[in-house]
Protein backbone atom coordinates (compact mmCIF):
# COMPACT_ATOMS: atom_id res chain seq x y z
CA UNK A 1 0.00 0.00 0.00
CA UNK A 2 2.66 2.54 0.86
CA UNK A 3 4.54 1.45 -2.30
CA UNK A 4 1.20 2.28 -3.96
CA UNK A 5 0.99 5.93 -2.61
CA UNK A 6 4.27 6.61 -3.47
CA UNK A 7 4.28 5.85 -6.97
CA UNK A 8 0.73 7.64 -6.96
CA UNK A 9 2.76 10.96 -5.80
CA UNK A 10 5.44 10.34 -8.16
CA UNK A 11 3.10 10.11 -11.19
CA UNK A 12 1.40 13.19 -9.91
CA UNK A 13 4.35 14.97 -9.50
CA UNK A 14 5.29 14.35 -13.05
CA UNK A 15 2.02 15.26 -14.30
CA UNK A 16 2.15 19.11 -12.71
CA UNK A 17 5.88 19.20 -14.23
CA UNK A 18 4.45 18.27 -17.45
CA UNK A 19 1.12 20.42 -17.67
CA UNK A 20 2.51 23.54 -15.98
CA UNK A 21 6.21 23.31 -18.39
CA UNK A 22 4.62 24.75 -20.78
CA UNK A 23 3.33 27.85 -18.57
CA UNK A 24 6.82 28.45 -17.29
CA UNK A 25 8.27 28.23 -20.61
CA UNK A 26 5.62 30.86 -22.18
CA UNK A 27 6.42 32.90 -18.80
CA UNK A 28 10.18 32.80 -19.71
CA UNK A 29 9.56 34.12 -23.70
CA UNK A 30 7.73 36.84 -22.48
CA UNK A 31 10.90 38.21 -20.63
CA UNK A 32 13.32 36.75 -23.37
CA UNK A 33 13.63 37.67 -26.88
CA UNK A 34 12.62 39.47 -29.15
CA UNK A 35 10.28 42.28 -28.30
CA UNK A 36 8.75 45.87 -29.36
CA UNK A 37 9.21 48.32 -26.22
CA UNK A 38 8.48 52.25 -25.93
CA UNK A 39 10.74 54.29 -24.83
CA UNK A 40 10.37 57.87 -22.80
CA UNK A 41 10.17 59.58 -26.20
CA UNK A 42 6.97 57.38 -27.30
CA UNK A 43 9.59 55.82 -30.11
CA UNK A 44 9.06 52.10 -30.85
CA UNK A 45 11.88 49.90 -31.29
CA UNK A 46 12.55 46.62 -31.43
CA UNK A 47 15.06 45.04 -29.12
CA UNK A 48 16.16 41.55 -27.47
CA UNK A 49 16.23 41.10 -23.84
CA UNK A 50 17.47 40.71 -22.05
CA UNK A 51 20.20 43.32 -23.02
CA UNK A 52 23.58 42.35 -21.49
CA UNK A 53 26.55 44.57 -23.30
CA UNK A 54 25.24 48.18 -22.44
CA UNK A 55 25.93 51.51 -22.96
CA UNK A 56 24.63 55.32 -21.49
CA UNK A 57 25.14 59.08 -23.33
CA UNK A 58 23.96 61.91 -22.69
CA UNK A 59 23.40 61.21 -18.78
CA UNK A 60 21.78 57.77 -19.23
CA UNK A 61 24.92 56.33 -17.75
CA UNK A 62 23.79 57.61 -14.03
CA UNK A 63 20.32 55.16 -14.57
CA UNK A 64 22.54 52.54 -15.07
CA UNK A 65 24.47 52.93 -12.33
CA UNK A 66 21.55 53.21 -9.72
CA UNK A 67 20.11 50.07 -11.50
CA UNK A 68 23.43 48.06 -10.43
CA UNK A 69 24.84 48.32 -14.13
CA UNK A 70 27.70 49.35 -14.03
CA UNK A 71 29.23 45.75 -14.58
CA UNK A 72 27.57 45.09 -18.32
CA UNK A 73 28.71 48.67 -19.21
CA UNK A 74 31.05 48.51 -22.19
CA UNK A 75 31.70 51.86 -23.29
CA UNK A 76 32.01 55.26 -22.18
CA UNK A 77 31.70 59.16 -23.39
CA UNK A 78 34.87 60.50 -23.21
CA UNK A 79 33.72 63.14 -20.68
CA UNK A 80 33.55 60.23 -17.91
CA UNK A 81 36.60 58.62 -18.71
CA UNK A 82 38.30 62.13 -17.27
CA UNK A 83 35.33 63.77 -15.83
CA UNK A 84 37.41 67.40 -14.91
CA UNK A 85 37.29 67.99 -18.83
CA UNK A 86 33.73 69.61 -18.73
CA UNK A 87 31.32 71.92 -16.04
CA UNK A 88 30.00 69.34 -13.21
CA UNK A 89 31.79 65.99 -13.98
CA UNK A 90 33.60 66.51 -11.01
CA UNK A 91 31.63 65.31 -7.98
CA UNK A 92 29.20 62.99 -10.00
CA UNK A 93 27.97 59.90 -7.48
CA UNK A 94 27.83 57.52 -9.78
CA UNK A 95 31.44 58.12 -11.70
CA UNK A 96 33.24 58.56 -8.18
CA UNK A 97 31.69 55.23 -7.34
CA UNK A 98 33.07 53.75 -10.77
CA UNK A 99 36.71 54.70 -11.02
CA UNK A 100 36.83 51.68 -13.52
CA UNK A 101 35.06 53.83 -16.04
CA UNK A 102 38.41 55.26 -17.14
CA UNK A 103 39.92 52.37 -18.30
CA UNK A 104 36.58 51.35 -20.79
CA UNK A 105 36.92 51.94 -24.45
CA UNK A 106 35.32 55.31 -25.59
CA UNK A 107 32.59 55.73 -27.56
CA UNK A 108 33.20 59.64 -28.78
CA UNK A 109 32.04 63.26 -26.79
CA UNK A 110 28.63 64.24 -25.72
CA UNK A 111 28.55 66.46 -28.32
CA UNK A 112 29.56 63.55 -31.01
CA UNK A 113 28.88 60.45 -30.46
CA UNK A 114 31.39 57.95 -32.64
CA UNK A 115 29.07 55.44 -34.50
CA UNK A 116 32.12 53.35 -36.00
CA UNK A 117 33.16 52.89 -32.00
CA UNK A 118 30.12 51.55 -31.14
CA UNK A 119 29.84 49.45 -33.66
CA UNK A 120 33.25 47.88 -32.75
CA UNK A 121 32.12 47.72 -29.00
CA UNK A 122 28.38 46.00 -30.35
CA UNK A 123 26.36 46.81 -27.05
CA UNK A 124 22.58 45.14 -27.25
CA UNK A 125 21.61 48.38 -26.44
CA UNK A 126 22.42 52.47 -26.16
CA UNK A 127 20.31 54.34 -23.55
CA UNK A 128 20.31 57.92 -24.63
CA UNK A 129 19.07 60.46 -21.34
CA UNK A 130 18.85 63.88 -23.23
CA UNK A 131 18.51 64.53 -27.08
CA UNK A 132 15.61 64.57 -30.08
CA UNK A 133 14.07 61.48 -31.13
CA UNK A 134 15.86 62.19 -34.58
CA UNK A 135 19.10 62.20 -32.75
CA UNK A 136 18.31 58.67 -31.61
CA UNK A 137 16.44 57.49 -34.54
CA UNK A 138 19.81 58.31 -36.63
CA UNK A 139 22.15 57.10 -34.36
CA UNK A 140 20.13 53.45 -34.17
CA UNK A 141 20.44 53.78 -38.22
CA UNK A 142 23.97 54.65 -38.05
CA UNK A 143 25.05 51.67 -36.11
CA UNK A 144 22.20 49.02 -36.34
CA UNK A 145 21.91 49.17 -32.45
CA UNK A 146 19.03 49.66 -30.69
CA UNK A 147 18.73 53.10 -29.02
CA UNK A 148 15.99 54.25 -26.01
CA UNK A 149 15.68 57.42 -24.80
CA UNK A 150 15.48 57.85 -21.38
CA UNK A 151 14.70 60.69 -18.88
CA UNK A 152 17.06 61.50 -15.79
CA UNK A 153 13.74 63.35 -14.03
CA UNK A 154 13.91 64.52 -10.70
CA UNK A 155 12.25 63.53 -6.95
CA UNK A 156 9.55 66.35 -7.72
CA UNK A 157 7.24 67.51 -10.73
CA UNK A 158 9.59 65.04 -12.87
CA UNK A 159 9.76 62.24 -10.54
CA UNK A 160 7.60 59.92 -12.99
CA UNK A 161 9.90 60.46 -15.63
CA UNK A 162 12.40 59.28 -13.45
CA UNK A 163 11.05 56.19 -12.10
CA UNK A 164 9.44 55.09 -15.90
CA UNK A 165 12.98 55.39 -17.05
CA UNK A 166 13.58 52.81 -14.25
CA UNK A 167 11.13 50.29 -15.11
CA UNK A 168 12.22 50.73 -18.90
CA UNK A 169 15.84 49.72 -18.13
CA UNK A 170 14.57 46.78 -16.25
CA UNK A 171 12.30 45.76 -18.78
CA UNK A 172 15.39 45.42 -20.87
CA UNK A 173 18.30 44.45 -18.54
CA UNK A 174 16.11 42.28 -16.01
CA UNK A 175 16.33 44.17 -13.77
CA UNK A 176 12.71 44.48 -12.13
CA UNK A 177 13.64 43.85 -8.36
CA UNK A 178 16.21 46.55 -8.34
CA UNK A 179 13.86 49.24 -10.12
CA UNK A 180 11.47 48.08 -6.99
CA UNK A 181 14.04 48.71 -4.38
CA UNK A 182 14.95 52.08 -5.68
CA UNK A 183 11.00 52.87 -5.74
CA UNK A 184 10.24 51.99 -2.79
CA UNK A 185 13.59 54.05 -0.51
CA UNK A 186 12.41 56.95 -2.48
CA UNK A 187 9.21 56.71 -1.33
CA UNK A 188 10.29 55.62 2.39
CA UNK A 189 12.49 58.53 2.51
CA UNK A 190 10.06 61.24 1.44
CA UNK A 191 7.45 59.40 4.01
CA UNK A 192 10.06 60.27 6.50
CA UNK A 193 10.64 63.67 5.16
CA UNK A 194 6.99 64.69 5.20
CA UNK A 195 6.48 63.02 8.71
CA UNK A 196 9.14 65.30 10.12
CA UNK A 197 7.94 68.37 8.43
CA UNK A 198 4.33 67.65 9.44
CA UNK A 199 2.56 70.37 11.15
CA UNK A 200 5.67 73.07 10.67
CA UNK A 201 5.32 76.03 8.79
CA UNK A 202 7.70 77.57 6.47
CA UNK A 203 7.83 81.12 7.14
CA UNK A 204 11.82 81.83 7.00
CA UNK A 205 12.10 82.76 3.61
CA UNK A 206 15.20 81.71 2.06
CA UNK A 207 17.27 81.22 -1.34
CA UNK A 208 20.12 79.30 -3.34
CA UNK A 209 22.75 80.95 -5.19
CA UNK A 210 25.85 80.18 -6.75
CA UNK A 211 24.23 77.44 -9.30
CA UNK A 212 25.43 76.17 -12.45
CA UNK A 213 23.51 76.11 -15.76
CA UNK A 214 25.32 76.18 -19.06
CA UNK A 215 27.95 78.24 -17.65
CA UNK A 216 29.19 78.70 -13.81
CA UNK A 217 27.29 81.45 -11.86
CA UNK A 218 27.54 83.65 -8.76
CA UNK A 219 24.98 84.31 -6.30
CA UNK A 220 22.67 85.22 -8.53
CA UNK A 221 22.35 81.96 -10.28
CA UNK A 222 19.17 80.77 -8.53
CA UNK A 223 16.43 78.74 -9.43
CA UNK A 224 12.77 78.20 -9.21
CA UNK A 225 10.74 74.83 -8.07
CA UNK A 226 14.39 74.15 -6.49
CA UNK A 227 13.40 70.17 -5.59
CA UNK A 228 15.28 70.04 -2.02
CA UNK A 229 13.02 73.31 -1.61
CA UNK A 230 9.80 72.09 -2.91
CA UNK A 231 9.75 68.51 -1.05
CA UNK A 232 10.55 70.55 2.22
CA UNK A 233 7.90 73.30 1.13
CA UNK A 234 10.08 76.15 1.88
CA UNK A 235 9.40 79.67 1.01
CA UNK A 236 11.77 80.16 -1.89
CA UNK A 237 12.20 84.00 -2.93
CA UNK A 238 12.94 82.47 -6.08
CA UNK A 239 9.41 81.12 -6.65
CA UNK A 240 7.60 84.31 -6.54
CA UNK A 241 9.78 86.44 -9.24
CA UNK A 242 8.78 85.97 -12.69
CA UNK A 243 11.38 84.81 -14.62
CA UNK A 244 13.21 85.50 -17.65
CA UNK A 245 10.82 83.26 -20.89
CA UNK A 246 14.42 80.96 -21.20
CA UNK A 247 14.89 78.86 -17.66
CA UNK A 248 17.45 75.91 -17.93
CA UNK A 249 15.45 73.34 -15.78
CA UNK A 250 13.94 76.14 -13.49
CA UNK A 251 17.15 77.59 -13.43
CA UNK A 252 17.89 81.62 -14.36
CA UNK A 253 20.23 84.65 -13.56
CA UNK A 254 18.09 86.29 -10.70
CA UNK A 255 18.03 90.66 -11.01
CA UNK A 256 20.21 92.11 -8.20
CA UNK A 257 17.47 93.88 -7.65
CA UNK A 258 15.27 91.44 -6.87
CA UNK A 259 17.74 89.53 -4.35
CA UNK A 260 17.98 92.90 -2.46
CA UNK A 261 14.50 93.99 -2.52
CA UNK A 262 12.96 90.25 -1.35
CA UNK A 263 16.38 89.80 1.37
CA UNK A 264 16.28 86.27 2.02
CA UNK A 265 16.48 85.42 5.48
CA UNK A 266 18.31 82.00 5.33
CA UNK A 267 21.16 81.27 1.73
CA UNK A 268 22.35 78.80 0.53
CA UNK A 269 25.31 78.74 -1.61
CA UNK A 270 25.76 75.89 -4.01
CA UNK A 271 29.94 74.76 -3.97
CA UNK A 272 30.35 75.09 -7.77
CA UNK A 273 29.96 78.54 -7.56
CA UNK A 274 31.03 79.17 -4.31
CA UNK A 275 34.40 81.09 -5.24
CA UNK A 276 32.05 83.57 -8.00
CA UNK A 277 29.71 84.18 -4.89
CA UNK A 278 32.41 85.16 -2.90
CA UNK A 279 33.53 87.91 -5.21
CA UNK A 280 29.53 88.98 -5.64
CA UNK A 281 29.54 89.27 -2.10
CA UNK A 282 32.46 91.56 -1.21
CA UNK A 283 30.16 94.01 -2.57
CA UNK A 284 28.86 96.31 0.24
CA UNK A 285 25.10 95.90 -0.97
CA UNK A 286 25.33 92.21 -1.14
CA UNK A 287 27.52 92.25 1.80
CA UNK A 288 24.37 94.04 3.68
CA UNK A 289 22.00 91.41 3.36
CA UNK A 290 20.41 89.68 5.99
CA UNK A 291 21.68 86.49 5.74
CA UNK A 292 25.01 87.67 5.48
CA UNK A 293 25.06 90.03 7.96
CA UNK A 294 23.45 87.57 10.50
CA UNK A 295 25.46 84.75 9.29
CA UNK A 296 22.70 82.72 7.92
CA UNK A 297 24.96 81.32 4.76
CA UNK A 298 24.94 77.29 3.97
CA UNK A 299 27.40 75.62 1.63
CA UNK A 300 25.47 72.49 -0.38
CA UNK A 301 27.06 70.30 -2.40
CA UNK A 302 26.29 70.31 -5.99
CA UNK A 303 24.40 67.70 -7.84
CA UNK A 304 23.73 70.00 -11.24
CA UNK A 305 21.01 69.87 -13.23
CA UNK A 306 21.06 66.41 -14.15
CA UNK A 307 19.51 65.20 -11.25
CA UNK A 308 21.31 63.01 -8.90
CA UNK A 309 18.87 61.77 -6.14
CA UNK A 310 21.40 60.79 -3.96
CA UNK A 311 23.06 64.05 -3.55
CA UNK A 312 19.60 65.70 -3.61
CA UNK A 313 18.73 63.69 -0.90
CA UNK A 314 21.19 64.43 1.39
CA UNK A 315 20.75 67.76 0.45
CA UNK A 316 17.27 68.46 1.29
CA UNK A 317 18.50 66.93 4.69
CA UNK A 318 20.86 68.70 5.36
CA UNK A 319 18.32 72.29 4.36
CA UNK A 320 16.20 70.22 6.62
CA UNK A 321 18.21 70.55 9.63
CA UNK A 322 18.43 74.53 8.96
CA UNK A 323 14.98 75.53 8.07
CA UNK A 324 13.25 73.06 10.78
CA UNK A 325 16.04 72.57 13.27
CA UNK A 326 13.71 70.70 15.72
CA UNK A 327 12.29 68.15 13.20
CA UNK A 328 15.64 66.89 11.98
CA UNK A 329 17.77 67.48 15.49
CA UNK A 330 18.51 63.43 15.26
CA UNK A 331 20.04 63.53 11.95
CA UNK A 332 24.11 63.14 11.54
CA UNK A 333 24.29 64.59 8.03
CA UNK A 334 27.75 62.67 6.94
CA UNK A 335 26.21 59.68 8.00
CA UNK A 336 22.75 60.11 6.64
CA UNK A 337 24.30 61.38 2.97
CA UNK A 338 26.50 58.23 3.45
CA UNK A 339 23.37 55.76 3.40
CA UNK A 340 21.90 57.73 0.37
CA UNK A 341 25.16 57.52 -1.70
CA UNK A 342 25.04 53.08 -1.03
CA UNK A 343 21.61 53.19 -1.67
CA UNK A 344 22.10 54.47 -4.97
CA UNK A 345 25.62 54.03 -6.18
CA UNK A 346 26.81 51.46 -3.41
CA UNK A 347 29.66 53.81 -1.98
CA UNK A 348 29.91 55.65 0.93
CA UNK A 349 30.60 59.32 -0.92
CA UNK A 350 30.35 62.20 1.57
CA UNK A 351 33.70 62.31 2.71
CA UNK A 352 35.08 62.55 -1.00
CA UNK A 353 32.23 64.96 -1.69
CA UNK A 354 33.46 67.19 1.55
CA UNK A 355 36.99 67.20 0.24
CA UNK A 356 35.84 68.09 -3.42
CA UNK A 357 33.52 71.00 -2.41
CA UNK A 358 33.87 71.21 1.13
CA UNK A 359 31.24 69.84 3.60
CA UNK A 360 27.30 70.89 3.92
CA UNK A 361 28.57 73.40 6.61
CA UNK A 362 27.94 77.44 7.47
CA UNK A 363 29.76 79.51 5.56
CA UNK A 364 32.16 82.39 7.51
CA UNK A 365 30.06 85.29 6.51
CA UNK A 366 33.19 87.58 7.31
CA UNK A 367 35.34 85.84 5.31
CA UNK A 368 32.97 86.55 2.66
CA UNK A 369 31.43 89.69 2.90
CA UNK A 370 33.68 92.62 3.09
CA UNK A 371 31.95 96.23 3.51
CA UNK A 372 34.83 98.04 2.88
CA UNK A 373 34.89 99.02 -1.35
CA UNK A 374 34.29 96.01 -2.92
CA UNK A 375 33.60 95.68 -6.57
CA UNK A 376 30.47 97.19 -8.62
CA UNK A 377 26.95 96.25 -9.10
């Protein structure tokens, strides 16, 4: 009898192999071959997965990075193989977490891309983050590689640009679980954030200067929506000035005027532009503003305008602990900018960032205003 009921379970068992083999095997074509996908531009194009020899421009090599990439990259732009050739490769997470990038074959500039390279290198696939459709149409004609525009977004208004360009990239790399993970921090962490901010209101008003856009800027390189600003809802001087009609992602050279008139209580200078700000400020009327004369001036460290949610992160802490000292009295910010940076790029950054820029500290405002002459308006 027990002989019986064993082969009885045996033949069973062999029966579900057989009658659910052919589910598993339709479940494994559907994530394996060939396929049509759309990409953040609404182009079709035809690609297999799942995409092993991989390549970034134009930004796209950051996604890759945060989606644990890095590994199946196979060429580089020749801007990251020495990032201090162009304005903000130095200080870039996910390229100070990849030193190894220097020694991959390149694939051309940013501003041209070298098809015969990449046809050498044969990738499965070339994400593209910025650019026209027809730039990436021709490109995928030039070489006979699959191209897919991307979107580098942003933790605000952009953020679902962001996480789309995510679940594109695992779509092709199979890379689902990872897209998942980085989802669900993001949303942990602005849970946090909003728990902490809960009930506080934002009355100091307050302003960045000193960022970059196209070109480096002093303190009157500003910008509106600012994202560390909007997700702690703080009352950027920024946001109420109408801008000039051309804004580089929110960003624009603010009026002196305007700067002086609204007087910011609170500033924040951004490090790529600290030195410029500097010389702005040894002018008497800068110099005579009330965050400088009450020494209410914050270094950040940069993260550009290619957003880097990492950096971003740590700095909308780090605002956090200035603008609502009592919600965010707990946080250590080297050690909380440390857990964003292995979140995203699996290094622990902030000390290399500190050295680069300096740290997310208070600036001397004597050693940067100066009364006394000073330069003109």
């Amino acid at each position: 009898m027990n002989m019986l009921r064993h082969s009885l379970r045996l033949l069973i068992g062999w029966l579900l192999v057989l009658i659910t083999a052919p589910l598993t095997c339709a479940a494994a074509s559907d994530s394996a071959g060939p396929r049509t996908v759309t990409d953040l531009a609404g182009r079709q194009v035809e690609i297999t997965t799942p995409a092993r020899r991989l390549v970034g421009i134009h930004s796209a090599l950051s996604l890759l990075c945060y989606m644990n990439l890095a590994p199946q990259v196979v060429g580089v732009e020749q801007e990251e193989k020495d990032p201090r050739q162009w304005l903000g490769g130095t200080g870039r997470s996910y390229r100070l977490a990849h030193p190894e990038f220097s020694a991959l074959p390149g694939i051309g500039s940013q501003r041209q891309i070298d098809a015969e390279a990449l046809v050498a290198l044969q990738p499965d696939v070339i994400f593209m983050g910025w650019g026209t459709p027809q730039a990436a149409d021709r490109l995928q004609q030039q070489t006979g590689i699959p191209v897919l525009m991307v979107h580098n977004g942003d933790l605000t208004k952009q953020r679902q640009l962001f996480e789309q360009s995510l679940d594109l990239i695992a779509t092709i790399c199979d890379r689902r679980e990872r897209a998942e993970q980085i989802k669900a921090f993001i949303n942990a962490s602005l849970n946090d954030l909003h728990q902490r901010i809960k009930g506080h209101t934002a009355s100091t008003t307050c302003y960045i200067g000193g960022l970059n856009f196209r070109v480096a800027h002093g303190l009157l390189g500003t910008s509106r929506d600012y994202p560390p600003f909007v997700l702690l809802k703080a009352n950027n001087i920024a946001d109420a000035i109408t801008p000039p009609a051309t804004l580089v992602k929110g960003r624009f050279s603010l009026a002196a005027e305007s700067l002086l008139k609204a007087d910011p209580e609170i500033i924040f200078i951004c490090a790529s532009g600290e030195s410029l700000v500097r010389d702005d400020l040894s002018h008497p009327a800068f110099a005579a503003l009330s965050a400088v004369r009450n020494q209410r001036l914050y270094r950040i460290i940069p993260h550009y305008y290619a957003a880097s949610p990492d950096t971003v992160l740590a700095e909308t802490w780090y605002m956090g602990t200035i603008l609502y000292p009592g919600a965010f009295a707990d946080v250590d910010i080297a050690s909380t900018a440390d857990r964003f940076y292995r979140f995203f790029v699996g290094a622990p950054l902030y000390r290399e960032m500190a050295t680069l820029f300096g740290p997310f500290a208070p600036l001397n405002a004597s050693a940067v205003g100066n009364t006394e002459g000073g330069r003109s308006l």
